[in-house]
Structure formats: C-alpha cells, structure tokens
N, C-alpha and C. Protein backbone atom coordinates (compact mmCIF):
# COMPACT_ATOMS: atom_id res chain seq x y z
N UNK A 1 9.39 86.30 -0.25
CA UNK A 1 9.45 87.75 -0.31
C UNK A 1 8.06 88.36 -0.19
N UNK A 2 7.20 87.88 -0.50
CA UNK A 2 5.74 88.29 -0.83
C UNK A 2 4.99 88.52 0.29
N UNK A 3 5.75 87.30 1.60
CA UNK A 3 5.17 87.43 3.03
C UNK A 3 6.18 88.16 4.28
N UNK A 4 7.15 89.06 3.45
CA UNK A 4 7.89 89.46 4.59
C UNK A 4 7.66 90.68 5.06
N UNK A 5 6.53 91.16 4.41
CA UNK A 5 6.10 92.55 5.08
C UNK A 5 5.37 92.43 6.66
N UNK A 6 4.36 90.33 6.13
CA UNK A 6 4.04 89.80 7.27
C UNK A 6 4.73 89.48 8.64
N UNK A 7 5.39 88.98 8.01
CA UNK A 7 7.08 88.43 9.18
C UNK A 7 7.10 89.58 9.71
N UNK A 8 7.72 90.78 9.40
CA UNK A 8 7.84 92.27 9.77
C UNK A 8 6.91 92.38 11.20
N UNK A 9 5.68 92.38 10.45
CA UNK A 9 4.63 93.12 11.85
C UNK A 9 4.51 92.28 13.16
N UNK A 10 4.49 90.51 12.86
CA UNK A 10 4.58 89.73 13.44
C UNK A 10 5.86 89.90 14.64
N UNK A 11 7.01 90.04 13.98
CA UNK A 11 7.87 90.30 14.83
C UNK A 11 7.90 91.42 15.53
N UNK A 12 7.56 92.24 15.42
CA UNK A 12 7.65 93.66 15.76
C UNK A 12 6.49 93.62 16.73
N UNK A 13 5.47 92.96 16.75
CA UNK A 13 4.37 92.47 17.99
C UNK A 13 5.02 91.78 18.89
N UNK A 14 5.54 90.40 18.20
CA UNK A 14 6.13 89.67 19.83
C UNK A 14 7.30 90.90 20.35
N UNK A 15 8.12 91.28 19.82
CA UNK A 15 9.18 92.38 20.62
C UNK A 15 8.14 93.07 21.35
N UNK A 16 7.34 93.62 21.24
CA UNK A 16 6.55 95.06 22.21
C UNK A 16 5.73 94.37 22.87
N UNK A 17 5.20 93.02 23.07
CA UNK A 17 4.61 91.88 23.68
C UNK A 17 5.53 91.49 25.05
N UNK A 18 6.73 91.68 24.64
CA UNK A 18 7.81 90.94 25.01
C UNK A 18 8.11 89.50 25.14
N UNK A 19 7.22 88.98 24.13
CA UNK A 19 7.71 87.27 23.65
C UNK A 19 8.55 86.99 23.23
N UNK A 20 9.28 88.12 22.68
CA UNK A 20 10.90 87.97 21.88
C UNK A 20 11.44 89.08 22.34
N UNK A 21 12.51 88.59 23.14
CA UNK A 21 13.54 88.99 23.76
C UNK A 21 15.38 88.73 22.99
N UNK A 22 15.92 89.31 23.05
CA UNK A 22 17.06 89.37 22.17
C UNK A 22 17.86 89.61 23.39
N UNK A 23 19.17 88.85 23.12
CA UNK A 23 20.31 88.19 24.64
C UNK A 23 20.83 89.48 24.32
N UNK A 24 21.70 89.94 25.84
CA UNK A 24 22.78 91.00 25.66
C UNK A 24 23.67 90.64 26.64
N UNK A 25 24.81 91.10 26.15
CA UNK A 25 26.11 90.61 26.78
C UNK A 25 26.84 91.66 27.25
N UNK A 26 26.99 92.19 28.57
CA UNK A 26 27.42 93.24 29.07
C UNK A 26 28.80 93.42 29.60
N UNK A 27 29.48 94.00 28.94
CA UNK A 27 30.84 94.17 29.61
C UNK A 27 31.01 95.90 30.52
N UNK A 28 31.65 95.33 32.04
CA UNK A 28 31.36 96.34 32.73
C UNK A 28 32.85 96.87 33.32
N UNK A 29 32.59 98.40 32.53
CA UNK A 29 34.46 98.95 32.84
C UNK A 29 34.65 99.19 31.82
N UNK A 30 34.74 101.23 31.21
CA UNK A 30 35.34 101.07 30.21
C UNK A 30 36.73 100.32 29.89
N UNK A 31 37.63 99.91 31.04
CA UNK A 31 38.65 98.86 30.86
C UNK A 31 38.43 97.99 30.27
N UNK A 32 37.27 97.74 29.94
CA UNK A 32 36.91 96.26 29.08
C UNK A 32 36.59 96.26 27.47
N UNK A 33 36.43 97.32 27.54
CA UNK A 33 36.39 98.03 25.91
C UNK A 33 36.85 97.63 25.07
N UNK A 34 39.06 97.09 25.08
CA UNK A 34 39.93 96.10 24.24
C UNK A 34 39.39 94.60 24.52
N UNK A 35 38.97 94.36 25.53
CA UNK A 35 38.31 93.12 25.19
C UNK A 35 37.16 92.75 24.52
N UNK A 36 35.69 93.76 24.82
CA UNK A 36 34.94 93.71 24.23
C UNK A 36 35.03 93.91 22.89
N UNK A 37 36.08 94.27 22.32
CA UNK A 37 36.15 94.92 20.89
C UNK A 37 36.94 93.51 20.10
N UNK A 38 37.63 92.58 21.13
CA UNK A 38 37.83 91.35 20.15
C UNK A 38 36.88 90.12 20.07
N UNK A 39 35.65 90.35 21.51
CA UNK A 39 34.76 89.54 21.49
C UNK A 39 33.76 89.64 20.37
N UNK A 40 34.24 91.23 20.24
CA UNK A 40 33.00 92.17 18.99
C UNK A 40 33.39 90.76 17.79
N UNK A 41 34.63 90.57 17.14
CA UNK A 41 35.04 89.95 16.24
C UNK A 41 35.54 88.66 16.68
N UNK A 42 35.52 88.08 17.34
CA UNK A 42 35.95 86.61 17.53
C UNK A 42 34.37 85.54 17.53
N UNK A 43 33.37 86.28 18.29
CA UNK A 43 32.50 85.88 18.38
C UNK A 43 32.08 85.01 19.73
N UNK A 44 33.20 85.71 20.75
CA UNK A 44 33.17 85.19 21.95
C UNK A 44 31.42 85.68 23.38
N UNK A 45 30.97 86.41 22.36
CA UNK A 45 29.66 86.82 23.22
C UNK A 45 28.12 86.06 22.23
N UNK A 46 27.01 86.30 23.36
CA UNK A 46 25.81 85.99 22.51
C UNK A 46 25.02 87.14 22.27
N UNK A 47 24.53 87.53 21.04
CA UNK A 47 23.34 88.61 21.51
C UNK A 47 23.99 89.94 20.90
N UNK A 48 23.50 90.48 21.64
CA UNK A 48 24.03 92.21 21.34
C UNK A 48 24.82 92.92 22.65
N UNK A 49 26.33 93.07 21.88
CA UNK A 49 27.19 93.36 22.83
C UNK A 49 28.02 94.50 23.12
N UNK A 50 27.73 94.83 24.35
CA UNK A 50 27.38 96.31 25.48
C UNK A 50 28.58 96.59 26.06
N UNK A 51 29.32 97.41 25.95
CA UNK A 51 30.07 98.12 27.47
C UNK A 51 29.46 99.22 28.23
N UNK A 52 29.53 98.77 29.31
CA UNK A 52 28.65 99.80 30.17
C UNK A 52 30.03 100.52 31.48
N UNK A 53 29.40 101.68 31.73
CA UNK A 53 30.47 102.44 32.62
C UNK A 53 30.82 102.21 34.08
C-alpha cells in the first residue's frame, strides 16, 4: 500500500508513452449490441469491449 501511489505514476507514464496498451474488442453494428451484451458477461471478449456504429 505504501508504494501504490508509485505504481500509479509509473503506470500512467507507460500509458501516455504508449508502452502499455490495453486490448479492445470491437463489435461492429448496433445489431450486435445483444451479443455484445452477453460477451459483456460470459467473458467471451479480451480487453475493453466496444460497439461501434
């Protein structure tokens, strides 16, 4: 706990560095919306997951 203010800045450098990159999973068609919404909860995607128009 004592070093997570460290961890904090550290990470927050590689993100704006762009050494750390975070996956996204794009579903395209709001038609995909009922699917994306059971992948939301099944855990069928990686990353952070998107419907796009």
């Amino acid at each position: 706990m004592a070093r997570f203010p460290e961890a904090v800045a550290d990470i927050t450098n590689w993100m704006s560095e762009g050494r750390l990159t975070l996956p996204e999973h794009v579903e395209h068609g709001i038609e995909r919306f009922p699917d994306a919404l059971i992948m939301l909860f099944t855990g069928g995607h990686m990353g952070k997951l998107l419907v796009a128009p």
